[in-house]
Protein backbone atom coordinates (compact mmCIF):
# COMPACT_ATOMS: atom_id res chain seq x y z
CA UNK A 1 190.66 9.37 117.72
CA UNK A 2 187.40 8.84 119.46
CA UNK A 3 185.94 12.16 119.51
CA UNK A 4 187.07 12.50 115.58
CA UNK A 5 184.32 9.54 115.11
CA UNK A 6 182.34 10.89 117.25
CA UNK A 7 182.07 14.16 115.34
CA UNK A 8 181.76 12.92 112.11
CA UNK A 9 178.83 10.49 114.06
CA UNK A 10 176.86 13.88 114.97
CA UNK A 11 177.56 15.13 111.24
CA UNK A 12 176.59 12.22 109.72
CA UNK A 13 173.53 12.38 111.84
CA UNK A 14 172.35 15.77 111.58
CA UNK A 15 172.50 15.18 107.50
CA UNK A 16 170.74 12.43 107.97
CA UNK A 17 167.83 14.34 109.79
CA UNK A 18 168.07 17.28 107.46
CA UNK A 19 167.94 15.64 104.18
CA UNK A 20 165.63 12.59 105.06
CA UNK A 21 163.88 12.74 108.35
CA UNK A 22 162.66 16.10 108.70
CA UNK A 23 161.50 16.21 104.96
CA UNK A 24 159.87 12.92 105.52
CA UNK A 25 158.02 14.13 108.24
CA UNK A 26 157.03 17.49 106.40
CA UNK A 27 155.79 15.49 103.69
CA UNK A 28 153.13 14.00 105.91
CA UNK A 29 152.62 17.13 107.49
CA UNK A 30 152.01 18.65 103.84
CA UNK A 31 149.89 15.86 102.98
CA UNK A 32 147.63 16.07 105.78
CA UNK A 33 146.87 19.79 105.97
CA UNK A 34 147.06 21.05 102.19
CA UNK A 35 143.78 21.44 101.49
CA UNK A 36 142.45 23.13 104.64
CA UNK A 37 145.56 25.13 106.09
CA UNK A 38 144.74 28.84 106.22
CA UNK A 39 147.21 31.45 104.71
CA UNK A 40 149.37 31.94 107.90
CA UNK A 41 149.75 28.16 108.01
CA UNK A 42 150.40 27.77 103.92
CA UNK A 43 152.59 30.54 104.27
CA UNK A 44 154.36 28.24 107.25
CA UNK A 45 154.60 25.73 104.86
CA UNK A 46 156.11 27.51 102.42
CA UNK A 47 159.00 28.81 104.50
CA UNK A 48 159.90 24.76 105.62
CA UNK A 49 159.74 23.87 101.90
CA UNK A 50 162.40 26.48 101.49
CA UNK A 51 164.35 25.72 104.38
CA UNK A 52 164.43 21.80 103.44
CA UNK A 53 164.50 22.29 100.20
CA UNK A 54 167.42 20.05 99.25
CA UNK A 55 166.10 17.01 101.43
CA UNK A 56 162.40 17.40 99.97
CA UNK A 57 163.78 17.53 96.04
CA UNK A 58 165.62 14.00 97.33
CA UNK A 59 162.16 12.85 98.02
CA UNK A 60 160.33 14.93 94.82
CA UNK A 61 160.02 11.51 93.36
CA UNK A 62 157.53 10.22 96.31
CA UNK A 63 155.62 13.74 96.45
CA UNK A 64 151.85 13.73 94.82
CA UNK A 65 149.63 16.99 95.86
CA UNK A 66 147.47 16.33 92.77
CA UNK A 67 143.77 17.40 93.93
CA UNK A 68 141.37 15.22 95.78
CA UNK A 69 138.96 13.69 93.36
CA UNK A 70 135.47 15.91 93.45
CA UNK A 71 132.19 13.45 94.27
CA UNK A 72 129.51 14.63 91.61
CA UNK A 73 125.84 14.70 93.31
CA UNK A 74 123.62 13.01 91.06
């Protein structure tokens, strides 16, 4: 009885840091280096947007990579 908790513990865990933490954490990652990663690491970036793509469209509501506002020179 105690290792059937404890099993669905570890699953409930490792959904956990599928769908929320790791996304969460690529989100900041994503935030940080979007506008000055070079190809190999946007390509990088692409491939963990894939791979937690279920966890980062739970989060799609949070997400904002709208571009920096410019400062005009007068």
């Amino acid at each position: 009885m105690a290792i059937d908790l404890l099993i669905a513990a570890l699953y409930l865990a490792l959904a956990g840091a599928f769908l929320l933490v790791i996304p969460a954490g690529l989100y900041v990652y994503l935030n940080q280096r979007w506008y000055v990663a070079s190809s190999l690491e946007r390509a990088f970036m692409y491939f963990l947007v894939f791979m937690f793509f279920p966890g980062m469209l739970l989060l799609s509501p949070f997400l904002n990579f709208r571009p920096q506002r410019r400062q005009i020179e007068s």
